[in-house]
PDB file of N, CA and C in Angstrom:
ATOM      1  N   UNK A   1     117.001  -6.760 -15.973  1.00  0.00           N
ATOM      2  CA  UNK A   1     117.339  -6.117 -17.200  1.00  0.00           C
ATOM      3  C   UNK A   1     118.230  -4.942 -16.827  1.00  0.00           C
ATOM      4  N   UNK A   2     118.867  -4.644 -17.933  1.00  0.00           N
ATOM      5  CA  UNK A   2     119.846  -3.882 -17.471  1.00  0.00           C
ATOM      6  C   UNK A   2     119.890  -2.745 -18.830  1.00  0.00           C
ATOM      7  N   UNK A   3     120.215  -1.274 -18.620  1.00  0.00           N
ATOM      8  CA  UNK A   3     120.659  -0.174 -19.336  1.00  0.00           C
ATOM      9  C   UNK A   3     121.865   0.084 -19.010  1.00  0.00           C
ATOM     10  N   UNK A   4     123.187  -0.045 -19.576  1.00  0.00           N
ATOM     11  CA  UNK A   4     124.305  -0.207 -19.404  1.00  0.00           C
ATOM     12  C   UNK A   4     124.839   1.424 -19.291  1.00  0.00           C
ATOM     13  N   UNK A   5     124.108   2.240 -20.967  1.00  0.00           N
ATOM     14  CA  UNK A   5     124.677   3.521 -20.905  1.00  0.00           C
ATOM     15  C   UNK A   5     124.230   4.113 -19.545  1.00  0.00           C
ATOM     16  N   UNK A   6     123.237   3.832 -18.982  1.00  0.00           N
ATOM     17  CA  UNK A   6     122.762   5.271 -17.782  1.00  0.00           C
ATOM     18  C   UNK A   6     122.838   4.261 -16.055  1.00  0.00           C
ATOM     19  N   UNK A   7     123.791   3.453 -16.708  1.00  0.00           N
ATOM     20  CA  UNK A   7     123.598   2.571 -15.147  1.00  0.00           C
ATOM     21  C   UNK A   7     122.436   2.413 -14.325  1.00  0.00           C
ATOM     22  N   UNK A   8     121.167   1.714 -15.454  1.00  0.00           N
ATOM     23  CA  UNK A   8     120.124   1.339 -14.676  1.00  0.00           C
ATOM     24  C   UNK A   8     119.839  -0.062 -14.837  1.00  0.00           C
ATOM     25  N   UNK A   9     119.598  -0.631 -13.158  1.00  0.00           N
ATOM     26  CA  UNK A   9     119.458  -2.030 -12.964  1.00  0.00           C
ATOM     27  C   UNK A   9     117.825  -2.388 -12.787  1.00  0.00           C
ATOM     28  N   UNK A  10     116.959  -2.987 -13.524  1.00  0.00           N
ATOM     29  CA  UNK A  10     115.504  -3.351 -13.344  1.00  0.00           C
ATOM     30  C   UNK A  10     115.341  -4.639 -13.009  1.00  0.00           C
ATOM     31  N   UNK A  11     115.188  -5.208 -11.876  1.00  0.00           N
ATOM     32  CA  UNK A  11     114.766  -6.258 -11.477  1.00  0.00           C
ATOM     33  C   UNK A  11     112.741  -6.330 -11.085  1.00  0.00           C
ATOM     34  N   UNK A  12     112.855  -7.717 -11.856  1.00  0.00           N
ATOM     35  CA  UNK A  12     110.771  -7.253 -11.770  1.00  0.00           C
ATOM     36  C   UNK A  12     111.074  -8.935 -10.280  1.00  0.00           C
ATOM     37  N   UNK A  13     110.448  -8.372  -9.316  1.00  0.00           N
ATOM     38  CA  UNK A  13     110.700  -9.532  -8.158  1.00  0.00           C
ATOM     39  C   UNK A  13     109.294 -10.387  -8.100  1.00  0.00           C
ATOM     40  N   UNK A  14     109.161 -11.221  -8.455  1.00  0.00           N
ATOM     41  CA  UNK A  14     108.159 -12.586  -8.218  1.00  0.00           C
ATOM     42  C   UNK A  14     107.521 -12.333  -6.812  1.00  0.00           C
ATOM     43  N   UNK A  15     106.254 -12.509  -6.520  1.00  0.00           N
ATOM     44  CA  UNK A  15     105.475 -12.216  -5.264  1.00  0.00           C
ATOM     45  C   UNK A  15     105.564 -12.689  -3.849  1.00  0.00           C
ATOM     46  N   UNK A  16     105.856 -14.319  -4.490  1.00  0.00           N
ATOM     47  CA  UNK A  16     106.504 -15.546  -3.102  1.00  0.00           C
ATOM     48  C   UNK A  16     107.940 -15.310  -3.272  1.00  0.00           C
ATOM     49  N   UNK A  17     108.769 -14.745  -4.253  1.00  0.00           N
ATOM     50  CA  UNK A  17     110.197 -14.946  -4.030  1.00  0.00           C
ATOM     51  C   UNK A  17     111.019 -13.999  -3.405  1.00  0.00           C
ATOM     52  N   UNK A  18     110.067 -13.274  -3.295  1.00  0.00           N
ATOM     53  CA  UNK A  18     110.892 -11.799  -2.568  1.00  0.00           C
ATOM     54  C   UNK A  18     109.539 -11.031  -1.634  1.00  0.00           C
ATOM     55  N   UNK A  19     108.834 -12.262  -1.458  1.00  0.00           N
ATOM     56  CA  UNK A  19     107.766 -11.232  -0.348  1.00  0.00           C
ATOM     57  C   UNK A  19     107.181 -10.025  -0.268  1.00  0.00           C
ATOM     58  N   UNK A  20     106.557 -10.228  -1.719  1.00  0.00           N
ATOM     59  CA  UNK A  20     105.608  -8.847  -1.614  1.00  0.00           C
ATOM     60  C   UNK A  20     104.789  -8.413  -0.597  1.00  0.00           C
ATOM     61  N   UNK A  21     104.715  -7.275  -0.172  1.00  0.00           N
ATOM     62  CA  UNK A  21     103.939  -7.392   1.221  1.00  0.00           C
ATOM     63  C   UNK A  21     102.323  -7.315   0.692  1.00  0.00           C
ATOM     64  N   UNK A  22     101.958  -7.497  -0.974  1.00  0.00           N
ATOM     65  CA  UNK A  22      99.972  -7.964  -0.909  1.00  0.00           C
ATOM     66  C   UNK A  22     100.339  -9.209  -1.300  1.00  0.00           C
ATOM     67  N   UNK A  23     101.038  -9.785  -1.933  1.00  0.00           N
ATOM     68  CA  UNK A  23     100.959 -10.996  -2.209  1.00  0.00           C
ATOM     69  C   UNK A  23     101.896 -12.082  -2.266  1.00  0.00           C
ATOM     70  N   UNK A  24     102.546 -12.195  -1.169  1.00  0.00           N
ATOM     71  CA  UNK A  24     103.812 -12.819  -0.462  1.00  0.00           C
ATOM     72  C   UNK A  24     102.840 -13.670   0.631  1.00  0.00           C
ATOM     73  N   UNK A  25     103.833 -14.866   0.936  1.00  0.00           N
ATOM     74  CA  UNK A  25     103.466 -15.576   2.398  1.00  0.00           C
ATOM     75  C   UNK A  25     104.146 -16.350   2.573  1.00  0.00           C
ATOM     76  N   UNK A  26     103.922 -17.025   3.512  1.00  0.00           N
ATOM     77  CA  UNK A  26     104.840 -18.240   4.239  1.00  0.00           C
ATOM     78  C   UNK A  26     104.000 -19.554   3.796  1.00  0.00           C
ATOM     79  N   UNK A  27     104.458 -20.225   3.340  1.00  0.00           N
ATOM     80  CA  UNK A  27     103.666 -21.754   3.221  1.00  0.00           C
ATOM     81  C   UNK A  27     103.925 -21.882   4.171  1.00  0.00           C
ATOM     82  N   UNK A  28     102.333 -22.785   4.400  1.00  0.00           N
ATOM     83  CA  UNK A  28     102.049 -23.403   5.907  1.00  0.00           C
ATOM     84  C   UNK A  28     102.808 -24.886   6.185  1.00  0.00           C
ATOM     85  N   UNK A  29     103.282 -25.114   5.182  1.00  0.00           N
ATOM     86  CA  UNK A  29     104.400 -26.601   5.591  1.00  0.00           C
ATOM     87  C   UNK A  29     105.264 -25.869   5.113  1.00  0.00           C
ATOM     88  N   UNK A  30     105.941 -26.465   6.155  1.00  0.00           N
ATOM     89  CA  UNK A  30     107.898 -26.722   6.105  1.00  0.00           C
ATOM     90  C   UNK A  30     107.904 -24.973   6.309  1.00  0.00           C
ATOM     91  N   UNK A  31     107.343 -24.478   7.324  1.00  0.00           N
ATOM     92  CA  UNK A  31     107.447 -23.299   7.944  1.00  0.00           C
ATOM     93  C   UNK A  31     108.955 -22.584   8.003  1.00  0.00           C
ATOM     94  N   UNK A  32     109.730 -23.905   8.616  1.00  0.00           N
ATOM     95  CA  UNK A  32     111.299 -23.780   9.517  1.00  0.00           C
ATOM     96  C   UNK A  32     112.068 -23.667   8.184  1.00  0.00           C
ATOM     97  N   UNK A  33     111.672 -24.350   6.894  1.00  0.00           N
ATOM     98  CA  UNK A  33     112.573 -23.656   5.824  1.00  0.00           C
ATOM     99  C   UNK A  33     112.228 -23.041   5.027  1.00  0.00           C
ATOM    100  N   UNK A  34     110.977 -22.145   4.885  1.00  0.00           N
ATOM    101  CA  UNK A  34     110.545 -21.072   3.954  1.00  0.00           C
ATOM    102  C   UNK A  34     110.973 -19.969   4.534  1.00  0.00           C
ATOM    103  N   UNK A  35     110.413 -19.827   5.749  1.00  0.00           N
ATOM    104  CA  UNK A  35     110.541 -18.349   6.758  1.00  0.00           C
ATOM    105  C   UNK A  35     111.791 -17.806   6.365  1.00  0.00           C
ATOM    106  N   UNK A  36     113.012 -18.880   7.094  1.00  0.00           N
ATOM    107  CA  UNK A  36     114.305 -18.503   6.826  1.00  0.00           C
ATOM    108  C   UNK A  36     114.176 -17.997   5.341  1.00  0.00           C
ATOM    109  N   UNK A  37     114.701 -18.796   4.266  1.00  0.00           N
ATOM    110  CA  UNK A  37     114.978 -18.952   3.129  1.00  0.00           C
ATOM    111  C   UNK A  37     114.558 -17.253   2.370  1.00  0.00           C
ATOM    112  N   UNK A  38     112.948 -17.507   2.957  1.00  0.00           N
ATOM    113  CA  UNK A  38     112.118 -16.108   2.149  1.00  0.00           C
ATOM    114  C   UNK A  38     113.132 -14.944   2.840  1.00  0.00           C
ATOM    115  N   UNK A  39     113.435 -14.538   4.193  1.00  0.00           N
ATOM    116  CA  UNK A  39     114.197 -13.899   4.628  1.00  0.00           C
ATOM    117  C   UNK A  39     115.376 -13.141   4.291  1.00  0.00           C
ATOM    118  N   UNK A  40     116.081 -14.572   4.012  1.00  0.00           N
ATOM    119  CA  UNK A  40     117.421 -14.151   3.123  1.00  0.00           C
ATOM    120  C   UNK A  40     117.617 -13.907   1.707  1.00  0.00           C
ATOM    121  N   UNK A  41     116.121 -13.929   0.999  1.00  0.00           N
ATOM    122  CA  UNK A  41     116.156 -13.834  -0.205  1.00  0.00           C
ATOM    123  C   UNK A  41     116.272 -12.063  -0.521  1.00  0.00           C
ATOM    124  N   UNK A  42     115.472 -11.650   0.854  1.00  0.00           N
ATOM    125  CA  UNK A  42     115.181  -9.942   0.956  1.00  0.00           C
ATOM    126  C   UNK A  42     116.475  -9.410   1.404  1.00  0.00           C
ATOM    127  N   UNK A  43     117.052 -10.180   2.485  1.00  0.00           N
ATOM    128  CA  UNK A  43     118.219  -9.671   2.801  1.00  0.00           C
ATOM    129  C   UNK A  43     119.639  -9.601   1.751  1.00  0.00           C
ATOM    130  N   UNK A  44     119.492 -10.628   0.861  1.00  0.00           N
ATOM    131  CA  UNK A  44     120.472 -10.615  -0.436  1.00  0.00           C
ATOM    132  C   UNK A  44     120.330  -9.237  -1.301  1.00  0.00           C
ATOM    133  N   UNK A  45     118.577  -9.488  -1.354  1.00  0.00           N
ATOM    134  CA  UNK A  45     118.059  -8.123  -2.813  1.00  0.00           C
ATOM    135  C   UNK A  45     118.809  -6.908  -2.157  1.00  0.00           C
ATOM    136  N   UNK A  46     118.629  -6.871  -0.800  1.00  0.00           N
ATOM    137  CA  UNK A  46     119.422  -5.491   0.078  1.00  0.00           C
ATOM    138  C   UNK A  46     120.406  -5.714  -0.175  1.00  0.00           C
ATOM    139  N   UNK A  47     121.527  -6.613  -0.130  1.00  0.00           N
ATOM    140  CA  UNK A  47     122.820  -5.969  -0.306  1.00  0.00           C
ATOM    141  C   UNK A  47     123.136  -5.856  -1.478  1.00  0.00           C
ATOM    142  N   UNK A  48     122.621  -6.539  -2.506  1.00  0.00           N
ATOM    143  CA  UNK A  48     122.839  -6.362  -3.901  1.00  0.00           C
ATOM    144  C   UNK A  48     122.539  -4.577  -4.916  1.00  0.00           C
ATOM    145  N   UNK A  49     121.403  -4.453  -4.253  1.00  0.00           N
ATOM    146  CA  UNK A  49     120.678  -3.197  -4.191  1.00  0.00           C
ATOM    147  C   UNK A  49     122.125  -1.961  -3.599  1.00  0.00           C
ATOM    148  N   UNK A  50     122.699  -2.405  -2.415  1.00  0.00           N
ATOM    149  CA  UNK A  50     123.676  -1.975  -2.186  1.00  0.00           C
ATOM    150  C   UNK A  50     124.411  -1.497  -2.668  1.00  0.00           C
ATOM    151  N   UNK A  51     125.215  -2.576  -3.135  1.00  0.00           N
ATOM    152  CA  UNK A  51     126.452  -3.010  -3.968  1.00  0.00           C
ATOM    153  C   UNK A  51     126.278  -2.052  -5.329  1.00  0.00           C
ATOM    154  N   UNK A  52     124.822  -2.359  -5.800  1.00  0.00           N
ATOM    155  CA  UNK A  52     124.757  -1.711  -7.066  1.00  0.00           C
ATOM    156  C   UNK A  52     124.881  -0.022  -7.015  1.00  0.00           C
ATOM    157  N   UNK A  53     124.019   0.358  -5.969  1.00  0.00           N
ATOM    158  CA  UNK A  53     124.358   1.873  -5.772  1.00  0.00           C
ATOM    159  C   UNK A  53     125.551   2.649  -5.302  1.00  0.00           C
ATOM    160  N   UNK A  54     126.620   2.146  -4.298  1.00  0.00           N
ATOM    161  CA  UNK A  54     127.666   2.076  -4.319  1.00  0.00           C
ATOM    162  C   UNK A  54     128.352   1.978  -5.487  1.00  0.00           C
ATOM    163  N   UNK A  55     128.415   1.486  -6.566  1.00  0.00           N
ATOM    164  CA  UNK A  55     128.828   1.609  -7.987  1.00  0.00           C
ATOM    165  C   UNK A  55     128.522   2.748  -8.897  1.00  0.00           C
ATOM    166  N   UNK A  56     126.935   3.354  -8.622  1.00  0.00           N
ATOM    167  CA  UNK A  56     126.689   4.521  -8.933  1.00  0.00           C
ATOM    168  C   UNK A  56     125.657   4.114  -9.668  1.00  0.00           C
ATOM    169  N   UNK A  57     125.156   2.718  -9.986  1.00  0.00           N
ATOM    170  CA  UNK A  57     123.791   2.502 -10.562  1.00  0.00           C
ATOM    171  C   UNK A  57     122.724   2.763  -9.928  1.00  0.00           C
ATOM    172  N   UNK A  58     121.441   2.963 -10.583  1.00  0.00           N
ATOM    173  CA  UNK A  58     119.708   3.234 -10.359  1.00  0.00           C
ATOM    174  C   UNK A  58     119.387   2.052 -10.505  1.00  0.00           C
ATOM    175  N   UNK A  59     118.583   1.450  -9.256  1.00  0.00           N
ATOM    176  CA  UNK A  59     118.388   0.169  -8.822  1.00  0.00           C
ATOM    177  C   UNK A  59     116.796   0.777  -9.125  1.00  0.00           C
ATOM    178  N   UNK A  60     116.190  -0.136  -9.768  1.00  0.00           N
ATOM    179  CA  UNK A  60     114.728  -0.385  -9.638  1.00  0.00           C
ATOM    180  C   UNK A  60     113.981  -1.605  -9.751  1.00  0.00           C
ATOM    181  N   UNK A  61     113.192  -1.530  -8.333  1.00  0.00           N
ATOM    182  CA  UNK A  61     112.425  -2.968  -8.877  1.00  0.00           C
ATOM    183  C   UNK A  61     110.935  -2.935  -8.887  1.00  0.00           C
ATOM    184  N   UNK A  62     110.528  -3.932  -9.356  1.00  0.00           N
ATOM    185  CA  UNK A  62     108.551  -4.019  -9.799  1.00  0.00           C
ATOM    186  C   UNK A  62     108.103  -5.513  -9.278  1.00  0.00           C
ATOM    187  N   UNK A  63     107.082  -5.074  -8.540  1.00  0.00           N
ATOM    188  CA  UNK A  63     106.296  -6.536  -8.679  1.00  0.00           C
ATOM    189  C   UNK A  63     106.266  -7.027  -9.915  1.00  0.00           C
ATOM    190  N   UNK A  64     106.106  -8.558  -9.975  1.00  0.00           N
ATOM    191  CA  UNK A  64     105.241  -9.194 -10.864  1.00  0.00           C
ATOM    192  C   UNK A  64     104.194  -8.699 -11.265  1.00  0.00           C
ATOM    193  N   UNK A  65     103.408  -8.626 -10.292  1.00  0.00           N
ATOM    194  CA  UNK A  65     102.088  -8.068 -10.486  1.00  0.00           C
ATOM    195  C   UNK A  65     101.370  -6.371 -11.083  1.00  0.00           C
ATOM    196  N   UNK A  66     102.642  -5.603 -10.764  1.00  0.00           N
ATOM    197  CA  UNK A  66     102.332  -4.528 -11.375  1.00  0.00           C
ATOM    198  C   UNK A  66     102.236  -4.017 -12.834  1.00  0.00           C
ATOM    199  N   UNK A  67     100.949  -3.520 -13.392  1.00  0.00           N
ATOM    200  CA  UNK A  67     100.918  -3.326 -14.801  1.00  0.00           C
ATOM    201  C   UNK A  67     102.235  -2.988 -15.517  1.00  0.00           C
ATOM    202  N   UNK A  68     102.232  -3.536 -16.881  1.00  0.00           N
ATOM    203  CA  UNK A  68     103.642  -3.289 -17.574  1.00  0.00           C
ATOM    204  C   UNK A  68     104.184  -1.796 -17.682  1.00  0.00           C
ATOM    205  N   UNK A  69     102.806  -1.257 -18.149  1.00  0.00           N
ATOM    206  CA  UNK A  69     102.353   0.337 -18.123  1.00  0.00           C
ATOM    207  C   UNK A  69     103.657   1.216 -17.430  1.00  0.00           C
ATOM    208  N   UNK A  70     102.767   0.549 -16.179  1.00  0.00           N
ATOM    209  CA  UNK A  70     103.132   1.720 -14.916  1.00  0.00           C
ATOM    210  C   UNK A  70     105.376   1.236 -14.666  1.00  0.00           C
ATOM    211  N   UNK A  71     105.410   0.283 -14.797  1.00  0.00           N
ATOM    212  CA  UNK A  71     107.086  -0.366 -14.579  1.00  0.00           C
ATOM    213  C   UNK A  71     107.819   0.271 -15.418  1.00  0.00           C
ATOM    214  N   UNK A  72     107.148   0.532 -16.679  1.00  0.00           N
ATOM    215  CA  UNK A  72     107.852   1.325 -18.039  1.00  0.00           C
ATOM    216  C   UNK A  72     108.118   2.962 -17.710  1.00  0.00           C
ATOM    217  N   UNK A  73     106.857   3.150 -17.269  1.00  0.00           N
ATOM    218  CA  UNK A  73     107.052   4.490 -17.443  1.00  0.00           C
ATOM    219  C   UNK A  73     108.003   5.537 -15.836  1.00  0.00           C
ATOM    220  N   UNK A  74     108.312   4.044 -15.050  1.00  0.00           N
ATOM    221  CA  UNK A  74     109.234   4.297 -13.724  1.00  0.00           C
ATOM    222  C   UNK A  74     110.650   4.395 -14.418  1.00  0.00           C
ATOM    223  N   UNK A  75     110.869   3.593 -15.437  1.00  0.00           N
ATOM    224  CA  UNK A  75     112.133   3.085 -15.983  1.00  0.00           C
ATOM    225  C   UNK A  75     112.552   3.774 -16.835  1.00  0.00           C
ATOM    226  N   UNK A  76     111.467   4.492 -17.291  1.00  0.00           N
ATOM    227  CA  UNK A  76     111.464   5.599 -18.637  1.00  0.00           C
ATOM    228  C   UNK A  76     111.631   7.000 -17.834  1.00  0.00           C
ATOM    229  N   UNK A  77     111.098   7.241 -16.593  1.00  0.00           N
ATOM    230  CA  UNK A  77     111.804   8.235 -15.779  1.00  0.00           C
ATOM    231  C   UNK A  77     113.015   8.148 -15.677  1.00  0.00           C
ATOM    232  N   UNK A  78     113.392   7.264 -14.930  1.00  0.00           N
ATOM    233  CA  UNK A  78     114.978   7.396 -14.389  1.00  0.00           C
ATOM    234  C   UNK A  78     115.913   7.602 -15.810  1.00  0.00           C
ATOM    235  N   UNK A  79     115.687   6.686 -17.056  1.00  0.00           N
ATOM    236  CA  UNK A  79     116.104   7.165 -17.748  1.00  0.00           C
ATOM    237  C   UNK A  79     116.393   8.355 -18.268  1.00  0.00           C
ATOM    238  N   UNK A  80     115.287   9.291 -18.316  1.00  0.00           N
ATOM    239  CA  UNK A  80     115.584  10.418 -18.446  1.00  0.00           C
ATOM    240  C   UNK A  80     115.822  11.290 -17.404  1.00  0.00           C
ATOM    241  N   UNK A  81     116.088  10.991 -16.014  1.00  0.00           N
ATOM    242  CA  UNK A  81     117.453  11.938 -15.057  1.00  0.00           C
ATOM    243  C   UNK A  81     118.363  11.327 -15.296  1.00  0.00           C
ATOM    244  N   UNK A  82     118.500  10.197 -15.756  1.00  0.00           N
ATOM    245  CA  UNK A  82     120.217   9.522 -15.948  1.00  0.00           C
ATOM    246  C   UNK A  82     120.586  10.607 -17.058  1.00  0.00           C
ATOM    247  N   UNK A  83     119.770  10.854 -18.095  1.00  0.00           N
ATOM    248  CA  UNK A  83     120.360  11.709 -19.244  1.00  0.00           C
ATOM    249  C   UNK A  83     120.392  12.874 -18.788  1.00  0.00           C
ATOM    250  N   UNK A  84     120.007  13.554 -17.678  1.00  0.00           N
ATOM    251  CA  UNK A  84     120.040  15.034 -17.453  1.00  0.00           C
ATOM    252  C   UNK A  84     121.310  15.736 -16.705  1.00  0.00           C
TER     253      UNK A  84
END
């Protein structure tokens, strides 16, 4: 999701898709193409994460798993230093 006026980027990252470190893992089959794969999925979010701050956007991301609560009121911060 995106706030266009204050250049903030919210990505909420899935647990197996970006390797949360409580609730991320490697499936135990087909080891030789998860490992990789999960790898470069983190190494993409990094350069993207990059790319975006280099532009001058507020990159934020949330587990899946973390209450809606608590993601809002991270997003509802930055919002208000973007306005300050």
């Amino acid at each position: 999701m995106v706030f266009t006026r204050w250049r903030i980027a919210v990505f909420i990252d899935g647990c197996f898709w970006h390797s949360c470190p409580v609730h991320g893992n490697v499936p135990a089959r087909n080891v030789g193409y998860w490992e990789p794969k999960l790898k470069r999925n983190i190494a993409r979010d990094r350069r993207v994460d990059a790319v975006l701050a280099h532009a001058g956007w507020r990159v934020i991301h949330a587990w899946e798993h973390e209450p809606t609560h608590e993601v809002a009121d991270r997003v509802l911060g930055e919002v208000h230093a973007a306005q300050s």
